[in-house]
PDB file of N, CA and C in Angstrom:
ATOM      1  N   UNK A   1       0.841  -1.182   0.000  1.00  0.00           N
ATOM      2  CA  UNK A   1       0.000   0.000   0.000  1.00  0.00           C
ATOM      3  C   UNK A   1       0.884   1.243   0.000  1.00  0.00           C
ATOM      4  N   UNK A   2       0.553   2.529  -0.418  1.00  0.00           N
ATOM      5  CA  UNK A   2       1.249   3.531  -0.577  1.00  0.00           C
ATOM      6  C   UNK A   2       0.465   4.646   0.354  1.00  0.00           C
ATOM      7  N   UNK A   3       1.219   5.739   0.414  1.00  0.00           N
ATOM      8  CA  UNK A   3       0.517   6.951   1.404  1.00  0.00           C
ATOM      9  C   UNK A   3      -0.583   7.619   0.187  1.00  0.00           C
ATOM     10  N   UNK A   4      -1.377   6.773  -0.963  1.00  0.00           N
ATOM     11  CA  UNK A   4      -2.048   7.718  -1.776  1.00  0.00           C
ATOM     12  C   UNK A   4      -3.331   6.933  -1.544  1.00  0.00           C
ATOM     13  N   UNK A   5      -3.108   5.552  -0.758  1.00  0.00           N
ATOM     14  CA  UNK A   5      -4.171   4.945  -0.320  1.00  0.00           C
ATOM     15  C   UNK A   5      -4.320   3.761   0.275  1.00  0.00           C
ATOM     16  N   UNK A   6      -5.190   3.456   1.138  1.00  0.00           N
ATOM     17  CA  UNK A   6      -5.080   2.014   2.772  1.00  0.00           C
ATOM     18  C   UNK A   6      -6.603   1.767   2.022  1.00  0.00           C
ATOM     19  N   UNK A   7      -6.641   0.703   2.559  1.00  0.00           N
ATOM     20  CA  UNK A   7      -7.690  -0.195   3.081  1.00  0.00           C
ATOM     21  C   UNK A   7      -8.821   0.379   4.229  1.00  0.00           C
ATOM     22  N   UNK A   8      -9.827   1.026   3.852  1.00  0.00           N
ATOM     23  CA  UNK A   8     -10.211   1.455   5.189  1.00  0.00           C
ATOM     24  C   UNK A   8     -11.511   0.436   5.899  1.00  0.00           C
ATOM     25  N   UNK A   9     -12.145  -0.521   4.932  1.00  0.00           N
ATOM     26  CA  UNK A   9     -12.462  -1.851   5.464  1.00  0.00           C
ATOM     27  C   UNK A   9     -12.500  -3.044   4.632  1.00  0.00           C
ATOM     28  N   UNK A  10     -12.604  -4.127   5.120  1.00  0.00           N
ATOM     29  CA  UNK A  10     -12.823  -5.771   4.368  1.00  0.00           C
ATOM     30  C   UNK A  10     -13.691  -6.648   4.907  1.00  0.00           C
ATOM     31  N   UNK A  11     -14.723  -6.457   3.851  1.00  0.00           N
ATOM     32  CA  UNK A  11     -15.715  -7.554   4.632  1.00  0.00           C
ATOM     33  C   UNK A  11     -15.891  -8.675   3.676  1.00  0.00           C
ATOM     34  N   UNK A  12     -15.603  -9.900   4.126  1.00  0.00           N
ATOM     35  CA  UNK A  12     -14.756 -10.886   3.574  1.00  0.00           C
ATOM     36  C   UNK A  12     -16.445 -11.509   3.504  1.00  0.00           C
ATOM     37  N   UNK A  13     -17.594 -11.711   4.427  1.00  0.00           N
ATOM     38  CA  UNK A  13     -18.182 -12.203   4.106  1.00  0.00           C
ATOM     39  C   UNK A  13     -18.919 -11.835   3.219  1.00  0.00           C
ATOM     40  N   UNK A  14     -19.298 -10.622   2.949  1.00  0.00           N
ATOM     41  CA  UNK A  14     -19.766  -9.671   1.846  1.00  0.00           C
ATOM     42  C   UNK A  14     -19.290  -9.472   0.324  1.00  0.00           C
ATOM     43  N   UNK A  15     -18.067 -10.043   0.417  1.00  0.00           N
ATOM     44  CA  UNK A  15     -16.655  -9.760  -0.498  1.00  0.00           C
ATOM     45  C   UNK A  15     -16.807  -8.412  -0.983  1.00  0.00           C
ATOM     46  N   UNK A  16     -16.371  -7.925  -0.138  1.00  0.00           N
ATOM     47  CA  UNK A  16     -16.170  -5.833  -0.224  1.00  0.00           C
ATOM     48  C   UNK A  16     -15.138  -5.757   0.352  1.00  0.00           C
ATOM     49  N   UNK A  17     -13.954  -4.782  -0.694  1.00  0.00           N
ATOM     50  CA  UNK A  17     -12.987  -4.176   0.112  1.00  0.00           C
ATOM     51  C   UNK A  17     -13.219  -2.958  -0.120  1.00  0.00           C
ATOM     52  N   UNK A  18     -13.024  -2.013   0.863  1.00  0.00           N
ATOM     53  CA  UNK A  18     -13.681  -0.172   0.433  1.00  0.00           C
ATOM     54  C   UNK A  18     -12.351   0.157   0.597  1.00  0.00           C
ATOM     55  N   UNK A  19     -11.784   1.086  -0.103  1.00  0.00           N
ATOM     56  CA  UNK A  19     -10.154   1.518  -0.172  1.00  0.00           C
ATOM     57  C   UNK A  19     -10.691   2.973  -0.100  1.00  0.00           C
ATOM     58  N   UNK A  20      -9.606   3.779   1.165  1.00  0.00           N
ATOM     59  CA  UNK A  20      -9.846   5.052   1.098  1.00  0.00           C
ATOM     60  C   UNK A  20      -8.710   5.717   0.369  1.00  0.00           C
ATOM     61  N   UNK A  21      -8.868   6.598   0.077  1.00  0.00           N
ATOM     62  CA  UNK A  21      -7.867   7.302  -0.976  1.00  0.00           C
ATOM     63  C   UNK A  21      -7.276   8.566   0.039  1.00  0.00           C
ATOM     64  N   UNK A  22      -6.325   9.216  -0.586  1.00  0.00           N
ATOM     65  CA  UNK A  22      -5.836  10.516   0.620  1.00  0.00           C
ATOM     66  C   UNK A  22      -7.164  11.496  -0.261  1.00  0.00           C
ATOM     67  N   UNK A  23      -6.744  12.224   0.268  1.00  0.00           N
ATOM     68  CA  UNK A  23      -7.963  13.286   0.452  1.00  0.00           C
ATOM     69  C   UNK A  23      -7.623  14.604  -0.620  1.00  0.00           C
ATOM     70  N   UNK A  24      -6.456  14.554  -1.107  1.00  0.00           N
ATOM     71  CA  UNK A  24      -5.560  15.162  -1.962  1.00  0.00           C
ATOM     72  C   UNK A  24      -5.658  14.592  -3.725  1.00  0.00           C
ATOM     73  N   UNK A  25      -6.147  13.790  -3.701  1.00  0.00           N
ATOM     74  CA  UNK A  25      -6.501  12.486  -5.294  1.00  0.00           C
ATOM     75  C   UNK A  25      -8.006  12.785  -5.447  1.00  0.00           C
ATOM     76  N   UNK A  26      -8.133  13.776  -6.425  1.00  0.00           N
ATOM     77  CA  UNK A  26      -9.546  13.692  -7.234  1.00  0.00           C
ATOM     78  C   UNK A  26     -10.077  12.569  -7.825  1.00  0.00           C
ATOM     79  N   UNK A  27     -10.929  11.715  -7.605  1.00  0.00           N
ATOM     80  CA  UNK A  27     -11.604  11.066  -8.292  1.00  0.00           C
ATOM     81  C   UNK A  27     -12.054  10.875  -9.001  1.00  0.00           C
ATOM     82  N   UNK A  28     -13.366  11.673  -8.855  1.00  0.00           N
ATOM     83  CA  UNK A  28     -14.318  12.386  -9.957  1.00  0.00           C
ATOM     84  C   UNK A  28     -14.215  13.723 -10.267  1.00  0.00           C
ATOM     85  N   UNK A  29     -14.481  13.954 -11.798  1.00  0.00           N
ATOM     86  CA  UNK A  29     -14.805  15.520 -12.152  1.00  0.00           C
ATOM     87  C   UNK A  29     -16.000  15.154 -13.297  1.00  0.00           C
ATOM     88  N   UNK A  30     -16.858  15.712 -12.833  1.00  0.00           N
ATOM     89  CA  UNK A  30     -17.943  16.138 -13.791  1.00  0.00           C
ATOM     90  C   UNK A  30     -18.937  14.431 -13.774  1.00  0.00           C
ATOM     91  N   UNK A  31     -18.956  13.922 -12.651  1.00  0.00           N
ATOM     92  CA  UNK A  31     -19.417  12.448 -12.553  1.00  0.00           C
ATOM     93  C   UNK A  31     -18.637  11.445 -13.724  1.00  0.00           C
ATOM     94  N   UNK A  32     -17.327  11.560 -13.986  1.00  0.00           N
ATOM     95  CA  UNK A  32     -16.498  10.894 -14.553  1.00  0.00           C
ATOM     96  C   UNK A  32     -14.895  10.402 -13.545  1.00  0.00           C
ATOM     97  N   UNK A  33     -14.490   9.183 -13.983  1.00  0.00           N
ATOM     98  CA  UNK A  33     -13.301   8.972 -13.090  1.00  0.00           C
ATOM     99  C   UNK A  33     -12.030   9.682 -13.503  1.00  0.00           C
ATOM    100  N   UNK A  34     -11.181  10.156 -12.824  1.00  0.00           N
ATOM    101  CA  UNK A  34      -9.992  10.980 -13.386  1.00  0.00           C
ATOM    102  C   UNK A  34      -8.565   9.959 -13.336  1.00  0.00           C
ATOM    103  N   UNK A  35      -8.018  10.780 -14.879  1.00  0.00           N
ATOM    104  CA  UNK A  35      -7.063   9.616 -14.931  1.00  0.00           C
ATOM    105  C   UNK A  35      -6.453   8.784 -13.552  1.00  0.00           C
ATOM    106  N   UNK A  36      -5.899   9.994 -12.767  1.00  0.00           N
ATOM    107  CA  UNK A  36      -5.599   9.546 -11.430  1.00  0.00           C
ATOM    108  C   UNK A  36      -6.359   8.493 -11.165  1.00  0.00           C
ATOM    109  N   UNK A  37      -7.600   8.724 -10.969  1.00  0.00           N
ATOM    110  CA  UNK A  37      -8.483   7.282 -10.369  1.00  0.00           C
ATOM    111  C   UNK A  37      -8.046   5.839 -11.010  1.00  0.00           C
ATOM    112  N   UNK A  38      -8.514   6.226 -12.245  1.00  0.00           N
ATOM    113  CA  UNK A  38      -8.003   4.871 -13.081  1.00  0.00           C
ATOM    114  C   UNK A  38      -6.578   4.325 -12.917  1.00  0.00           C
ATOM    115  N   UNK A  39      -5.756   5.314 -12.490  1.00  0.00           N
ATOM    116  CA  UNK A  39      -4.080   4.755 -12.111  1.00  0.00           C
ATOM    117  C   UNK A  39      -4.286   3.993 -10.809  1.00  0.00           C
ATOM    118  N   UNK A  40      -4.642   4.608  -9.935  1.00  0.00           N
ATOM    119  CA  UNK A  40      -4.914   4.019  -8.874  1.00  0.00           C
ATOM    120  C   UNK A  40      -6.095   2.870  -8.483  1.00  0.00           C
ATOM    121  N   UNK A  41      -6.813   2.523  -9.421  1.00  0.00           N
ATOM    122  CA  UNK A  41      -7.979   1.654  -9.384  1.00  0.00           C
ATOM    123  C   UNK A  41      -6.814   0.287 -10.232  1.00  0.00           C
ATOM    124  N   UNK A  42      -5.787   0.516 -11.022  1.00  0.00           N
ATOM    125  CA  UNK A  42      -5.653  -0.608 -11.527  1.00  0.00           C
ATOM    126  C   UNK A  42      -4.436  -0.582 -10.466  1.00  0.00           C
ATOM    127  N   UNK A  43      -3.316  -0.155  -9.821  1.00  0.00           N
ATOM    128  CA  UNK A  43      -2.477  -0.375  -8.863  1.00  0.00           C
ATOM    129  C   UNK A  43      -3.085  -1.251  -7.387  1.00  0.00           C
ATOM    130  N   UNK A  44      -4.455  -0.956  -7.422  1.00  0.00           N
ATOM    131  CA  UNK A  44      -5.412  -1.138  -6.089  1.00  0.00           C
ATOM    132  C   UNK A  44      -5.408  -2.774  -6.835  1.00  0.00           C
ATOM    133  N   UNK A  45      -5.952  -3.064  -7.832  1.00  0.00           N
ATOM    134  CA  UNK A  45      -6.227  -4.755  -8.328  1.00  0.00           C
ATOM    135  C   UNK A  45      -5.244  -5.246  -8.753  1.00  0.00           C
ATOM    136  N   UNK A  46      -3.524  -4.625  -8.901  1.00  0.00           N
ATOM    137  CA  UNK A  46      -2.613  -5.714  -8.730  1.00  0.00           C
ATOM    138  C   UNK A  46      -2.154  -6.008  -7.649  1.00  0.00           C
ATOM    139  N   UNK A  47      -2.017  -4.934  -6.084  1.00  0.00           N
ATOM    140  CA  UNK A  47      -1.809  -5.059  -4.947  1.00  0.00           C
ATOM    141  C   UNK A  47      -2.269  -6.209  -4.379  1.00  0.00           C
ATOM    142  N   UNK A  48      -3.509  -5.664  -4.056  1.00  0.00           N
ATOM    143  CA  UNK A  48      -4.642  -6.607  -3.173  1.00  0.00           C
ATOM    144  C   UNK A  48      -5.375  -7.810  -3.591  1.00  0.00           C
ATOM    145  N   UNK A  49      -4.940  -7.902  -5.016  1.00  0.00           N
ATOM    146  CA  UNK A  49      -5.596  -9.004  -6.321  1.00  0.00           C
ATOM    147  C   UNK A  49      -7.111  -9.309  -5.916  1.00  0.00           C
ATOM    148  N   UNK A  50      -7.578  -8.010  -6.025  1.00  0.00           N
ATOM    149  CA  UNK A  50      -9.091  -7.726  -5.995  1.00  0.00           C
ATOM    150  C   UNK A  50      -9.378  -7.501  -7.376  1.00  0.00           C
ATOM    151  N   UNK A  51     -10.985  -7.276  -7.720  1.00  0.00           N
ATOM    152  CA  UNK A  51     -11.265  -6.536  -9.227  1.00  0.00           C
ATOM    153  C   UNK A  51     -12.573  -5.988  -8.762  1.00  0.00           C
ATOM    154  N   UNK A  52     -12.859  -6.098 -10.033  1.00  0.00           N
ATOM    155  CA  UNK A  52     -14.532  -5.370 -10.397  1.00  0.00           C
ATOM    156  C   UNK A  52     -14.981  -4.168  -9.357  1.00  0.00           C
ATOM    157  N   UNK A  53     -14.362  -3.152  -9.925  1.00  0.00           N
ATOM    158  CA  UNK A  53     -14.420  -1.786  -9.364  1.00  0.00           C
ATOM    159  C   UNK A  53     -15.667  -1.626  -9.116  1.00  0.00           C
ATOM    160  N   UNK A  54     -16.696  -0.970  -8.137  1.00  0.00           N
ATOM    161  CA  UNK A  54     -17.589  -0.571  -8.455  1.00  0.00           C
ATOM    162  C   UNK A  54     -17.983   0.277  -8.654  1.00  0.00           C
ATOM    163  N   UNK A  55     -18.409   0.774  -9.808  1.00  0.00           N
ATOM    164  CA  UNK A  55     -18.337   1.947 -10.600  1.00  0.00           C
ATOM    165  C   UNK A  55     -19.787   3.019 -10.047  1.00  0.00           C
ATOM    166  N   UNK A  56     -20.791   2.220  -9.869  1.00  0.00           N
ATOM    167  CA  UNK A  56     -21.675   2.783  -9.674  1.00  0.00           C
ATOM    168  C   UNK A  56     -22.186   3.038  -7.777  1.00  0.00           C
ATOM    169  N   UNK A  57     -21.103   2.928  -7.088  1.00  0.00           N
ATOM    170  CA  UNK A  57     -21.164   3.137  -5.919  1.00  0.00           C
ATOM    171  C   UNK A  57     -20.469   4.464  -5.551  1.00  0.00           C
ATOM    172  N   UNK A  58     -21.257   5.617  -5.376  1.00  0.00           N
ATOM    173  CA  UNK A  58     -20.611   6.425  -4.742  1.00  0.00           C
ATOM    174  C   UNK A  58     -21.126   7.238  -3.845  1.00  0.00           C
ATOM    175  N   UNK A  59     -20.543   7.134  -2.593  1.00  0.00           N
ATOM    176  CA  UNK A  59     -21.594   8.058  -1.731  1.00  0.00           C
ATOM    177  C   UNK A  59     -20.941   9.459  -1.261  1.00  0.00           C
ATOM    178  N   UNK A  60     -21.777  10.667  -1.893  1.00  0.00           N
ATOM    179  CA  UNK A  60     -20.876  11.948  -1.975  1.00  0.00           C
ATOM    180  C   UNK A  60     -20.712  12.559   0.052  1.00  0.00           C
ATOM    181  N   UNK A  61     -21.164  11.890   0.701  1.00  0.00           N
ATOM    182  CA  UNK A  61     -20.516  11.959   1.946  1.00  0.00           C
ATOM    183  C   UNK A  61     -18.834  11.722   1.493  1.00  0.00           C
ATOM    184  N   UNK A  62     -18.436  10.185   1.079  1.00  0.00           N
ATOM    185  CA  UNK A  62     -17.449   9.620   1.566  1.00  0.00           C
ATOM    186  C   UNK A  62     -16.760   9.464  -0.128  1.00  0.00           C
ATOM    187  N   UNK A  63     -16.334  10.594  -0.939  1.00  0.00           N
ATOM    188  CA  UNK A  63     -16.210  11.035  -1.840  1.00  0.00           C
ATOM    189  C   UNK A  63     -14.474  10.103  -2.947  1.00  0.00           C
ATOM    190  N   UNK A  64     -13.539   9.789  -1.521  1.00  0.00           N
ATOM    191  CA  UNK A  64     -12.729   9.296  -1.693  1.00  0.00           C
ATOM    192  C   UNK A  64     -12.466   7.984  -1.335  1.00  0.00           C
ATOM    193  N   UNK A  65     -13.324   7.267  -1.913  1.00  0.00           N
ATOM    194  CA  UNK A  65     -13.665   5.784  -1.270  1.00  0.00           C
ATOM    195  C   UNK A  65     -14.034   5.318  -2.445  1.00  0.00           C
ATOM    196  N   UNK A  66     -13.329   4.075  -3.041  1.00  0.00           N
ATOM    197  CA  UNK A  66     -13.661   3.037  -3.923  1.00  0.00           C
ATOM    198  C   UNK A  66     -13.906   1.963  -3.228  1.00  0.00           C
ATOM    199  N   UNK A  67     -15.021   1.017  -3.935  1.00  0.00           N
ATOM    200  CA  UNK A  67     -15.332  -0.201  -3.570  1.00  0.00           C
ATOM    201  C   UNK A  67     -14.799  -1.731  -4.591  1.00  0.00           C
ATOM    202  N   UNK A  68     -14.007  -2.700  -4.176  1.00  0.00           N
ATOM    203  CA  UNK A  68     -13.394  -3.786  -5.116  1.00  0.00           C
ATOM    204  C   UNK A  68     -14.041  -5.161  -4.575  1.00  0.00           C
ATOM    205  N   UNK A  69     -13.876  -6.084  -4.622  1.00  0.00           N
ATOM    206  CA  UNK A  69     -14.286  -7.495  -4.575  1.00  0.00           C
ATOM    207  C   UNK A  69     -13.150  -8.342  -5.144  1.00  0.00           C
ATOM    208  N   UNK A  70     -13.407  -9.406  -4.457  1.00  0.00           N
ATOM    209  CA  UNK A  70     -12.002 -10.545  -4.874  1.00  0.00           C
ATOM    210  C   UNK A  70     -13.243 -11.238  -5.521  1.00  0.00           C
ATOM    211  N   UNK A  71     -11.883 -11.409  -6.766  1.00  0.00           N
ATOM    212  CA  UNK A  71     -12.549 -12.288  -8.099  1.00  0.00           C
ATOM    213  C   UNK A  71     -13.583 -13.420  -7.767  1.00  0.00           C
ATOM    214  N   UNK A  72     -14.569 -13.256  -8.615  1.00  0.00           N
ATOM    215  CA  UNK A  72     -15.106 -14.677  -8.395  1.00  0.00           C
ATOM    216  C   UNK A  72     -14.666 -15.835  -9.028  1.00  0.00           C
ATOM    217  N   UNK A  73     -14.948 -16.848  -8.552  1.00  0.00           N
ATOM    218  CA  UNK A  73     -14.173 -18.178  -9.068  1.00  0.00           C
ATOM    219  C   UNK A  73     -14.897 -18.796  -9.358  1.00  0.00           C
ATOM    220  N   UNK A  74     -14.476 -20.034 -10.061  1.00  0.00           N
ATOM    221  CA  UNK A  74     -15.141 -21.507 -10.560  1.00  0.00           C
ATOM    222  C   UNK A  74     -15.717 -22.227  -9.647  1.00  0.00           C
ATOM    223  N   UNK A  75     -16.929 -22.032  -9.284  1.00  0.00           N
ATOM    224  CA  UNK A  75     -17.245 -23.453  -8.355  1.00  0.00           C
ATOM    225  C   UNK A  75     -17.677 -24.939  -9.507  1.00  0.00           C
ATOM    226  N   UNK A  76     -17.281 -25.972  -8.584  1.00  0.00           N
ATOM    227  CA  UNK A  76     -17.348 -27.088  -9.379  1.00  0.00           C
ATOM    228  C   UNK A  76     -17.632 -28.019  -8.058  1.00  0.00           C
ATOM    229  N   UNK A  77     -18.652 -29.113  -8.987  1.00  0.00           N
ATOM    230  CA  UNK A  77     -19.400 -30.069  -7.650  1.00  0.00           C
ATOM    231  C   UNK A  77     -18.635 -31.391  -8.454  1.00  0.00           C
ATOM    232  N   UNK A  78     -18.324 -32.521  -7.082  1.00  0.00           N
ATOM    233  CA  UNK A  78     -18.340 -33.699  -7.570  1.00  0.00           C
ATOM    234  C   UNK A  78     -18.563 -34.643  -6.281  1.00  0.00           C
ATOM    235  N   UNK A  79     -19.892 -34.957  -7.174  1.00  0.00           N
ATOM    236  CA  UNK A  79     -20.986 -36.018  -5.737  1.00  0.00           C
ATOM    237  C   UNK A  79     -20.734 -35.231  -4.900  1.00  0.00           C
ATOM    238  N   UNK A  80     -20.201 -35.735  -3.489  1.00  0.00           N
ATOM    239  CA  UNK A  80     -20.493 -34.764  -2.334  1.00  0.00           C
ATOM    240  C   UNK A  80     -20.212 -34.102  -2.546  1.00  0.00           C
ATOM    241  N   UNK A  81     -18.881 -33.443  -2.980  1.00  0.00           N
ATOM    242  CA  UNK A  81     -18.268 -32.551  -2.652  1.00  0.00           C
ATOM    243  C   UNK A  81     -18.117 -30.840  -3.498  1.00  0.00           C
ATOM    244  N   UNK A  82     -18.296 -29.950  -3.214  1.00  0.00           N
ATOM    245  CA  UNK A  82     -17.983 -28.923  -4.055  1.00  0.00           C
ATOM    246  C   UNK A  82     -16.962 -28.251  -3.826  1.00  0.00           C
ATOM    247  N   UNK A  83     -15.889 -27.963  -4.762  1.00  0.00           N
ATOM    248  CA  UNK A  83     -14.946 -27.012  -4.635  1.00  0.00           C
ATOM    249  C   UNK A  83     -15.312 -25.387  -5.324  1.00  0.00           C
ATOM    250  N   UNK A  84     -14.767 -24.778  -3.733  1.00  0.00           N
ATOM    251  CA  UNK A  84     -14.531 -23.087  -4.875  1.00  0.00           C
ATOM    252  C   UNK A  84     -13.509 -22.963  -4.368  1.00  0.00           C
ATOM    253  N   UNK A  85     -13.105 -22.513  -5.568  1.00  0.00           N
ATOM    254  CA  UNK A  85     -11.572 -20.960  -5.653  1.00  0.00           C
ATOM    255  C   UNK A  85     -11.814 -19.880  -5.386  1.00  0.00           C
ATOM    256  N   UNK A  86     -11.144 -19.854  -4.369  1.00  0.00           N
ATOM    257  CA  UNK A  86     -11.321 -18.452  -3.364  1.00  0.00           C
ATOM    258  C   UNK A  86      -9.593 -17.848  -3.812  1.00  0.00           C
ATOM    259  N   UNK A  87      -8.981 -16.510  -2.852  1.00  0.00           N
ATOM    260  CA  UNK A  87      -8.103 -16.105  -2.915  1.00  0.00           C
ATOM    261  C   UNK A  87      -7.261 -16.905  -1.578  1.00  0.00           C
ATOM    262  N   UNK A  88      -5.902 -16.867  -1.707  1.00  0.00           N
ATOM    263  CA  UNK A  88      -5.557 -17.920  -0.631  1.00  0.00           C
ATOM    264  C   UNK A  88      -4.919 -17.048   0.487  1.00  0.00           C
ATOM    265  N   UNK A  89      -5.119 -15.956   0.071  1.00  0.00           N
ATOM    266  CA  UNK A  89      -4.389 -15.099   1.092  1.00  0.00           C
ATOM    267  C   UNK A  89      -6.084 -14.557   2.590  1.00  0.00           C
ATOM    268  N   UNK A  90      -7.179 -14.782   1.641  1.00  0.00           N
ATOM    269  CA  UNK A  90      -7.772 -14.933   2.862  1.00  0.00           C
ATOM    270  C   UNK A  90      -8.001 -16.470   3.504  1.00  0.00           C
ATOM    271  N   UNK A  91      -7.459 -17.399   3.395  1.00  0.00           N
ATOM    272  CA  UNK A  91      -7.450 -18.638   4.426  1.00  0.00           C
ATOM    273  C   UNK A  91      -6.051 -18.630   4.897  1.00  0.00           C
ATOM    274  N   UNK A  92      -6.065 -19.674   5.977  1.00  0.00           N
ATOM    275  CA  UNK A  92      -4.503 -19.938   6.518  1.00  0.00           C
ATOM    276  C   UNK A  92      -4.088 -20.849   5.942  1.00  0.00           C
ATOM    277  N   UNK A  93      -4.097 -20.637   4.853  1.00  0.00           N
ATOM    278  CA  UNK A  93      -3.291 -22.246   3.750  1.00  0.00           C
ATOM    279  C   UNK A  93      -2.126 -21.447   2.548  1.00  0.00           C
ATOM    280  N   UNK A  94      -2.213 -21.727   1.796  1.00  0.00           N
ATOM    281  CA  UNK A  94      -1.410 -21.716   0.285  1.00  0.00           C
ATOM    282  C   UNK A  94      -1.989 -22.367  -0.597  1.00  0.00           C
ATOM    283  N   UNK A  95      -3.363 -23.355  -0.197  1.00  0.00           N
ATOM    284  CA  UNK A  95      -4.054 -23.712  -1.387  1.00  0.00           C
ATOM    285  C   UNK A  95      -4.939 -22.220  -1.941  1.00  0.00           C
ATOM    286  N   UNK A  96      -5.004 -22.477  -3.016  1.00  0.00           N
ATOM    287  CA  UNK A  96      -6.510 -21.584  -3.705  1.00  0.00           C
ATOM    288  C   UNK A  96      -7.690 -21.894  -3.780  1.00  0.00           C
ATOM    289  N   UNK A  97      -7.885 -22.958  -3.002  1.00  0.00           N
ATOM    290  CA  UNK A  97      -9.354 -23.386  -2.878  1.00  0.00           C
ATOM    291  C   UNK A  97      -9.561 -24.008  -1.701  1.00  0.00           C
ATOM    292  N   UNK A  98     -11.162 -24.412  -1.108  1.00  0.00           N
ATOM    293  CA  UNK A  98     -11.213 -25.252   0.077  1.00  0.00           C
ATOM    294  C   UNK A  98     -12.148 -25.807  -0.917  1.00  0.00           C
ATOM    295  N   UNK A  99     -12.755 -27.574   0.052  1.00  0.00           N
ATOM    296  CA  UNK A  99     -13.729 -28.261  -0.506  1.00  0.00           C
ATOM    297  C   UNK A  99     -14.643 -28.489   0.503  1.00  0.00           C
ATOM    298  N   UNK A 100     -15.539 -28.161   0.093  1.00  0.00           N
ATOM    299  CA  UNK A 100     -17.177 -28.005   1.193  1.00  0.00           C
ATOM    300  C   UNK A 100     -17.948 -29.695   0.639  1.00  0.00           C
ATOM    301  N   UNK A 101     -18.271 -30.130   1.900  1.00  0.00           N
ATOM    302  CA  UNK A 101     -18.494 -31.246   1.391  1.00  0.00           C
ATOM    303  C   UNK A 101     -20.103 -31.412   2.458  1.00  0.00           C
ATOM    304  N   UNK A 102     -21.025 -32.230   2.306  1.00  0.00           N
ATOM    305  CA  UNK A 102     -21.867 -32.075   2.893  1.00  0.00           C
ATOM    306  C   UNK A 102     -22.077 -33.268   3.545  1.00  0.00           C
ATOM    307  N   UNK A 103     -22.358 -33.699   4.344  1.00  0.00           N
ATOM    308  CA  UNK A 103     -22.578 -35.401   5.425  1.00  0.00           C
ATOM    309  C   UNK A 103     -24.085 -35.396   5.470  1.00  0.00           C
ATOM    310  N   UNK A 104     -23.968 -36.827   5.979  1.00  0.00           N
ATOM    311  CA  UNK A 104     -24.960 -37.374   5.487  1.00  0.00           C
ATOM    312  C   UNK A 104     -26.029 -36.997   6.435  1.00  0.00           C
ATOM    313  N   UNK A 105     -25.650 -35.721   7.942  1.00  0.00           N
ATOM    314  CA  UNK A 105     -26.289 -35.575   8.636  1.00  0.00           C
ATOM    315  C   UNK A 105     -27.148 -34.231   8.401  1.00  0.00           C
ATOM    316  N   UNK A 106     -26.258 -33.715   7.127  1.00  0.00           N
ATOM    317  CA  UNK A 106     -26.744 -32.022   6.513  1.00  0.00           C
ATOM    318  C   UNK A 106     -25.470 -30.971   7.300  1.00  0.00           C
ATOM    319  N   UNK A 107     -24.622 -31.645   8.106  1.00  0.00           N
ATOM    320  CA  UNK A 107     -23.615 -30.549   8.314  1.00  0.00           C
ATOM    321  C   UNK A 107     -22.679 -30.305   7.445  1.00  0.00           C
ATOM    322  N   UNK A 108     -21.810 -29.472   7.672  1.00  0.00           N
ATOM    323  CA  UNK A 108     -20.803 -29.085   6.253  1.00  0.00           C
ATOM    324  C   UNK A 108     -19.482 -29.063   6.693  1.00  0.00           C
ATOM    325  N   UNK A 109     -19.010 -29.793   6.065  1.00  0.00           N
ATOM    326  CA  UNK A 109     -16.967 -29.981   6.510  1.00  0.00           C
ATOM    327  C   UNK A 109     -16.427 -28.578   5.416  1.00  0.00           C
ATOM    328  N   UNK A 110     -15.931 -27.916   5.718  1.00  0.00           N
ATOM    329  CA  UNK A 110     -14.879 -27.651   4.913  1.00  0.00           C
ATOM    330  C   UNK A 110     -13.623 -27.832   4.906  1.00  0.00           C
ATOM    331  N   UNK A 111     -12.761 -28.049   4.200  1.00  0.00           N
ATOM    332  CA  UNK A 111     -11.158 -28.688   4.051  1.00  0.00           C
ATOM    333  C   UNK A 111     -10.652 -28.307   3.328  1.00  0.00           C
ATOM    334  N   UNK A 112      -9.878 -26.831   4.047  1.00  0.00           N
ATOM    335  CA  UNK A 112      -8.534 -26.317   3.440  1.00  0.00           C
ATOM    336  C   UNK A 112      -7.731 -27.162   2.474  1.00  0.00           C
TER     337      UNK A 112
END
């Protein structure tokens, strides 16, 4: 991260990261993004390996605030089990995926 912009929350169950910007970086002019933004919107998704800006979120309270999401992934089922690809930096592993599997009681294992 750089002093032009932090993380100011992550809600992992939501998949929202809101990135605050300094207060000094125009965003918008004229309800358009400024180059600046766009420099910093694609530096923000190689950092944090988030994407899909949301373009249409802006609340003119909180003027210097972008909203990103970690990629969505492939889910894939086989018999019990379904795998998704998540990012691996939010689990405590090094895999890129866990497998959710369901028992025969209706509870749910997952396995890093």
């Amino acid at each position: 991260m750089s002093k032009e912009w932090w993380v100011e929350r992550e809600f992992v169950d939501r998949n929202l990261v809101v990135v605050r910007v300094n207060d000094e970086i125009q965003l918008y002019q004229n309800g358009a993004l400024t180059q600046d933004a766009l420099r910093l919107i694609n530096e923000i998704k190689e950092k944090l390996f988030v994407e899909e800006f949301y373009a249409g979120v802006f609340d003119p309270n909180f003027p210097n605030e972008l909203h990103f999401q970690y990629p969505t992934q492939k889910i894939t089922k086989s018999g019990n089990y379904v795998r998704i690809s998540i990012p691996a930096r939010m689990l405590s592993t090094r895999r890129d995926f866990v497998t959710i599997k369901r028992n025969e009681d209706g509870t749910i294992l997952i396995i890093p």
